[in-house]
C-alpha atoms as a PDB file:
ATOM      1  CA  UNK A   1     -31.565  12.678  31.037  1.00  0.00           C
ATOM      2  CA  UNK A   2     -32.337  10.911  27.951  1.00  0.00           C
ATOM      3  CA  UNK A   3     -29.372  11.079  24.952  1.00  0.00           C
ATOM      4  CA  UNK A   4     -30.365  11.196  21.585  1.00  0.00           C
ATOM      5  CA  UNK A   5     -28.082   8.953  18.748  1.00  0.00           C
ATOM      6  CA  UNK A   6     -27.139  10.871  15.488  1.00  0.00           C
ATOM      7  CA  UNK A   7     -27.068   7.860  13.186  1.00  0.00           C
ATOM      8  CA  UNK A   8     -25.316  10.395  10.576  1.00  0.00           C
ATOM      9  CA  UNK A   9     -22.539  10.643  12.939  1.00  0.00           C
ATOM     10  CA  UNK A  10     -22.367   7.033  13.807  1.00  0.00           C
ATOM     11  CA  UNK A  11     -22.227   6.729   9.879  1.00  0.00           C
ATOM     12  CA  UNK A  12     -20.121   9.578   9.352  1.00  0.00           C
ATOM     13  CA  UNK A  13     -17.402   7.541  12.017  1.00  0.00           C
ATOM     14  CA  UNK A  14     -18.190   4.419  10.492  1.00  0.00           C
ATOM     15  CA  UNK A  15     -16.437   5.872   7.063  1.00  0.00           C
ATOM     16  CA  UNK A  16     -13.769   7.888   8.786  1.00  0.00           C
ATOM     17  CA  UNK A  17     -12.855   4.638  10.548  1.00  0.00           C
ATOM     18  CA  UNK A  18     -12.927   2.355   7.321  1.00  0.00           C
ATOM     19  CA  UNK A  19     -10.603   4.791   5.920  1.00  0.00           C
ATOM     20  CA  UNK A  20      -7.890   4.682   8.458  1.00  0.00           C
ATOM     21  CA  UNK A  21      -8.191   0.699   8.340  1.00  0.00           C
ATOM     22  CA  UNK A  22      -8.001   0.759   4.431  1.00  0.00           C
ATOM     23  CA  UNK A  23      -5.180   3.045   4.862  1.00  0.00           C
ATOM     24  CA  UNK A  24      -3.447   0.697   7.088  1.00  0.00           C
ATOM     25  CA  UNK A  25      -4.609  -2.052   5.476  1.00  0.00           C
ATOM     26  CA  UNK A  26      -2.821  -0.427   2.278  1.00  0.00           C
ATOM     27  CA  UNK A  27       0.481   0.028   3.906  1.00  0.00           C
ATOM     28  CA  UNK A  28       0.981  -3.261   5.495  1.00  0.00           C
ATOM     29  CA  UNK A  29      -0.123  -5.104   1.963  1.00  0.00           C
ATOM     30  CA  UNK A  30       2.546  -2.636   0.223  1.00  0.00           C
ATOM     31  CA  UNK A  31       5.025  -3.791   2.578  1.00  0.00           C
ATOM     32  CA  UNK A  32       4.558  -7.362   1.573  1.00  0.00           C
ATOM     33  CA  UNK A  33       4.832  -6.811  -2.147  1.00  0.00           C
ATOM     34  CA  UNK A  34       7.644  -4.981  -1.957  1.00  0.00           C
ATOM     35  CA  UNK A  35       9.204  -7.367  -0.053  1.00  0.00           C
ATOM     36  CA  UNK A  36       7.966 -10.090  -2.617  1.00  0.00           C
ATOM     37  CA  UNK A  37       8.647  -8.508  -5.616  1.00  0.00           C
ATOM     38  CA  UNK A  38      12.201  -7.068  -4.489  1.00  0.00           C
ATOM     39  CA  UNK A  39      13.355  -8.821  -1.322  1.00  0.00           C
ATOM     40  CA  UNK A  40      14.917 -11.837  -3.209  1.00  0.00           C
ATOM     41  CA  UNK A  41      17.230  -9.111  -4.418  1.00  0.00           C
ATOM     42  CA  UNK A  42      18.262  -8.282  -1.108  1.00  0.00           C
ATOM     43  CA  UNK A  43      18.329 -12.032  -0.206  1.00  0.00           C
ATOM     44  CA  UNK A  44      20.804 -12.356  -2.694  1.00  0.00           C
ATOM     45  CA  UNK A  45      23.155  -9.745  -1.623  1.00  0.00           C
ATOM     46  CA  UNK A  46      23.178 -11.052   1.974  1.00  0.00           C
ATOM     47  CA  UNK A  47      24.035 -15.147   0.278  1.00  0.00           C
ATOM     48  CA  UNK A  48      20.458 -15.909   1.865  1.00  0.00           C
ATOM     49  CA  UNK A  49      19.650 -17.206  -1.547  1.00  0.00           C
ATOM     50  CA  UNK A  50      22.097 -17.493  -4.538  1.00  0.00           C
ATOM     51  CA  UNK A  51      22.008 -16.508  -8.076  1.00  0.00           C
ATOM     52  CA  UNK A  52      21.807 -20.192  -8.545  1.00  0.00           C
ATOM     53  CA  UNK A  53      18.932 -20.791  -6.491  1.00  0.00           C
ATOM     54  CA  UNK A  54      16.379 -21.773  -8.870  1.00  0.00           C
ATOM     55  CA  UNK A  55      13.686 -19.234 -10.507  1.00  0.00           C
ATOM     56  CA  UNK A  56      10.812 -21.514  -9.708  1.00  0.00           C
ATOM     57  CA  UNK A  57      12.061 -21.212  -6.268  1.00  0.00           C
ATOM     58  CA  UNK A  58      12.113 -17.781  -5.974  1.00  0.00           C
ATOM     59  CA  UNK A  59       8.776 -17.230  -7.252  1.00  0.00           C
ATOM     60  CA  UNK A  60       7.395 -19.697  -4.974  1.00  0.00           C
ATOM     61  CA  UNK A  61       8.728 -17.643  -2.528  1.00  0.00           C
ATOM     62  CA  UNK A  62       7.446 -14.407  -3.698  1.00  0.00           C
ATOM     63  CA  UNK A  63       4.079 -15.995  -4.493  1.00  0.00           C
ATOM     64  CA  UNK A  64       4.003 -17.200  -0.407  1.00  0.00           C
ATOM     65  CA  UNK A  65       4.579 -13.741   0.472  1.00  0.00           C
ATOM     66  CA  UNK A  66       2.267 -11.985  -2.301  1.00  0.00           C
ATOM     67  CA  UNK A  67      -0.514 -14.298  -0.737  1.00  0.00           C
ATOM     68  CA  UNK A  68      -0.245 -12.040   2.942  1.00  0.00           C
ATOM     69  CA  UNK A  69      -0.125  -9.315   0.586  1.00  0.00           C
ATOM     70  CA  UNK A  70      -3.777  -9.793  -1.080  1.00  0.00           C
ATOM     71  CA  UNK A  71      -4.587 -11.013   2.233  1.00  0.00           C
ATOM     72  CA  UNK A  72      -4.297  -7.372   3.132  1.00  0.00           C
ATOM     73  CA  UNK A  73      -5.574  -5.583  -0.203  1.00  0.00           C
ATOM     74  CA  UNK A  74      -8.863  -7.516  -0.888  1.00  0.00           C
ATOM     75  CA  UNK A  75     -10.156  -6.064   2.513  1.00  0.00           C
ATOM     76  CA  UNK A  76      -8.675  -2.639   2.183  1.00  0.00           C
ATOM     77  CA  UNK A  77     -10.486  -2.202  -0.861  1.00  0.00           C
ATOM     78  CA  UNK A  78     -13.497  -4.084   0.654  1.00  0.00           C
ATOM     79  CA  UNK A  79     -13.633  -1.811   3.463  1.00  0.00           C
ATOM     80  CA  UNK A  80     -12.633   1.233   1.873  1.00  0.00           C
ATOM     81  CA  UNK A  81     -14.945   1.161  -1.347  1.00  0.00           C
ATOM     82  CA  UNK A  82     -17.681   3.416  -1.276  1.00  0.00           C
ATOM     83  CA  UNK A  83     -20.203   0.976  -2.027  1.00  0.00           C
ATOM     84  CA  UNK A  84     -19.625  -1.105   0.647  1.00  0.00           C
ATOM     85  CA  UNK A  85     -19.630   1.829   3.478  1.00  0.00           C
ATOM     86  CA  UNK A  86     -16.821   2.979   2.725  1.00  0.00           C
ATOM     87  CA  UNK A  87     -15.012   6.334   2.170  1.00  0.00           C
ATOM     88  CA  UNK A  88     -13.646   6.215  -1.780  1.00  0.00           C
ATOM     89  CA  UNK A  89     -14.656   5.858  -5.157  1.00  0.00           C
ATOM     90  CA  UNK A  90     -12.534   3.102  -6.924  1.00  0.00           C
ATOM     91  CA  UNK A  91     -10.645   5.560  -8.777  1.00  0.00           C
ATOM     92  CA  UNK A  92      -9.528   7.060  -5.450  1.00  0.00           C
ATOM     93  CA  UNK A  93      -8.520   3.530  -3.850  1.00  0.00           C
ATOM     94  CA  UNK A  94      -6.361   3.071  -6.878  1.00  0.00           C
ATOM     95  CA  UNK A  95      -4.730   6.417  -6.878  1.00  0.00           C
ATOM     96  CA  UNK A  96      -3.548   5.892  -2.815  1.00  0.00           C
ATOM     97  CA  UNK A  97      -2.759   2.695  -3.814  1.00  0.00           C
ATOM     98  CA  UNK A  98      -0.084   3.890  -6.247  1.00  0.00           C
ATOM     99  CA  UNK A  99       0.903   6.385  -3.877  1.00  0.00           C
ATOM    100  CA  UNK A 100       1.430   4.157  -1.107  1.00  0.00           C
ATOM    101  CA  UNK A 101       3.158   1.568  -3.193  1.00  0.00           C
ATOM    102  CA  UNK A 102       5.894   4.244  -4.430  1.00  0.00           C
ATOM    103  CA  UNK A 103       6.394   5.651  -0.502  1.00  0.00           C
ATOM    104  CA  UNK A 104       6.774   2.336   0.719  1.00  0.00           C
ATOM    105  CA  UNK A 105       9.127   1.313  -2.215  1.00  0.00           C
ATOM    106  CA  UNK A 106      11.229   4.772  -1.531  1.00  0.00           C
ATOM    107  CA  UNK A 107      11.440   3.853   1.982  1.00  0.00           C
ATOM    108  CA  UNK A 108      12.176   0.228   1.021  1.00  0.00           C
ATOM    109  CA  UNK A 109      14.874   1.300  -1.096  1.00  0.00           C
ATOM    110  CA  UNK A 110      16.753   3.678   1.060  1.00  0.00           C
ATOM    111  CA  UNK A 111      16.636   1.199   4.100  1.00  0.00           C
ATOM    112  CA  UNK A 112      17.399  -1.501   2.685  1.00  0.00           C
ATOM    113  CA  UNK A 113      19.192  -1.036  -0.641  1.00  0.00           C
ATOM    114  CA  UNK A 114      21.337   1.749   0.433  1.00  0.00           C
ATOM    115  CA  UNK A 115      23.641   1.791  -2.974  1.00  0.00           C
ATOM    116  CA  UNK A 116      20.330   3.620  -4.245  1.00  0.00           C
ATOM    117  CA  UNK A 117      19.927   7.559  -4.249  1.00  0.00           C
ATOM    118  CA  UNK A 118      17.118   9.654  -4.698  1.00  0.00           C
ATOM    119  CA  UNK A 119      17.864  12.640  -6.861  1.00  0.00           C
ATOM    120  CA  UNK A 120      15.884  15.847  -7.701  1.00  0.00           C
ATOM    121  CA  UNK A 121      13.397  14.035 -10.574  1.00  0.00           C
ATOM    122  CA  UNK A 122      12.346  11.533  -7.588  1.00  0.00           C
ATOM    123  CA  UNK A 123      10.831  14.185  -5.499  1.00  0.00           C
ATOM    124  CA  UNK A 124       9.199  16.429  -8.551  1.00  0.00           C
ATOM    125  CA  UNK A 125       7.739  12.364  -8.917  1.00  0.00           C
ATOM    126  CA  UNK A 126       6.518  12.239  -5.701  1.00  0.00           C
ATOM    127  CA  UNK A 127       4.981  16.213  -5.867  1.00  0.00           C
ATOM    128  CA  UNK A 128       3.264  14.536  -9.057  1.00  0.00           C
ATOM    129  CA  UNK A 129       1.677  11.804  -6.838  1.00  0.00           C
ATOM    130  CA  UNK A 130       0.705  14.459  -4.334  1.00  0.00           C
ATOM    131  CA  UNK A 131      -1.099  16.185  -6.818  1.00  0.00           C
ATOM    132  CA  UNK A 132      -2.882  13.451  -8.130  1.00  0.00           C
ATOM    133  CA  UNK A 133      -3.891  12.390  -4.705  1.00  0.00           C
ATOM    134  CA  UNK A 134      -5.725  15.790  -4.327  1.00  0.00           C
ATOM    135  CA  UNK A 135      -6.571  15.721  -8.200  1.00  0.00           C
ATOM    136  CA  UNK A 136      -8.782  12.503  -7.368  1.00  0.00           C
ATOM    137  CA  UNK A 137     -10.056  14.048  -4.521  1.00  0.00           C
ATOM    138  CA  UNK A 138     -11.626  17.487  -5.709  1.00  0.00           C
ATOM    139  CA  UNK A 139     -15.200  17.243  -6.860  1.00  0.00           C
END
C-alpha cells in the first residue's frame, strides 16, 4: 500500500505548530518583562533590595532579565510572522502581544502584589482586548 503526502497539510501543521510555539514563546518572554520591569518592586517589599540600592543597579538588573526576555520575543515573532511560515500578519503578533502582556501582568499582580484589586473597569478592559483580538483577526 503506497501513502500519498499532502504537502498542504504538512504546511497547514507547520503554521498551526509555529503558532502554538509563538504563543508560548509570547508568554514565557511576558513573564520575564514583567518580572524586569516590576519585580524590583516586589524585591523591595521583601528587603531583597532596598530603596537605597542604587538605580544603576536596578536597571542592570532589569536589563539582565529583559535580555531572556528578547531572547524569547525575537523568535516568537520570527516564527510566528507570516512571512517567514508563519501564522500572523504583524499587526496580529502585536495585538496578542498586548494581550498577553496585560494577562500576564493581571496574573502577576494578583499573585504577587496582593494589596492590588481588580475592579469592574479592569474586566470591561480585558473584554476590550478580547475584542480586538478577534477585531485583528476577521478578514
Amino acid at each position: 500500500m503506497m501513502f500519498v503526502i499532502n504537502e498542504r497539510a504538512i504546511r497547514s501543521t507547520k503554521k498551526e505548530m509555529n503558532a502554538w510555539i509563538t504563543i508560548g514563546l509570547l508568554v514565557v518572554a511576558n513573564i520575564f518583562m514583567t518580572f524586569a520591569w516590576y519585580g524590583h518592586l516586589k524585591l523591595q517589599e521583601a528587603k531583597v533590595i532596598t530603596s537605597n540600592t542604587p538605580l544603576y543597579i536596578v536597571i542592570l538588573i532589569s536589563w539582565g532579565i529583559a535580555l531572556l526576555e528578547y531572547c524569547c520575543q525575537v523568535p516568537a515573532n520570527r516564527f510566528g510572522f507570516h512571512g517567514n511560515g508563519g501564522s500572523f500578519s504583524l499587526m496580529q503578533l502585536k495585538v496578542i502581544q498586548e494581550a498577553i502582556t496585560l494577562i500576564v501582568f493581571t496574573i502577576f499582580t494578583v499573585i504577587f502584589f496582593r494589596g492590588e484589586t481588580l475592579h469592574w473597569n479592569h474586566f470591561a478592559a480585558f473584554v476590550c482586548l478580547i475584542l480586538a483580538v478577534y477585531l485583528v483577526f476577521m478578514d
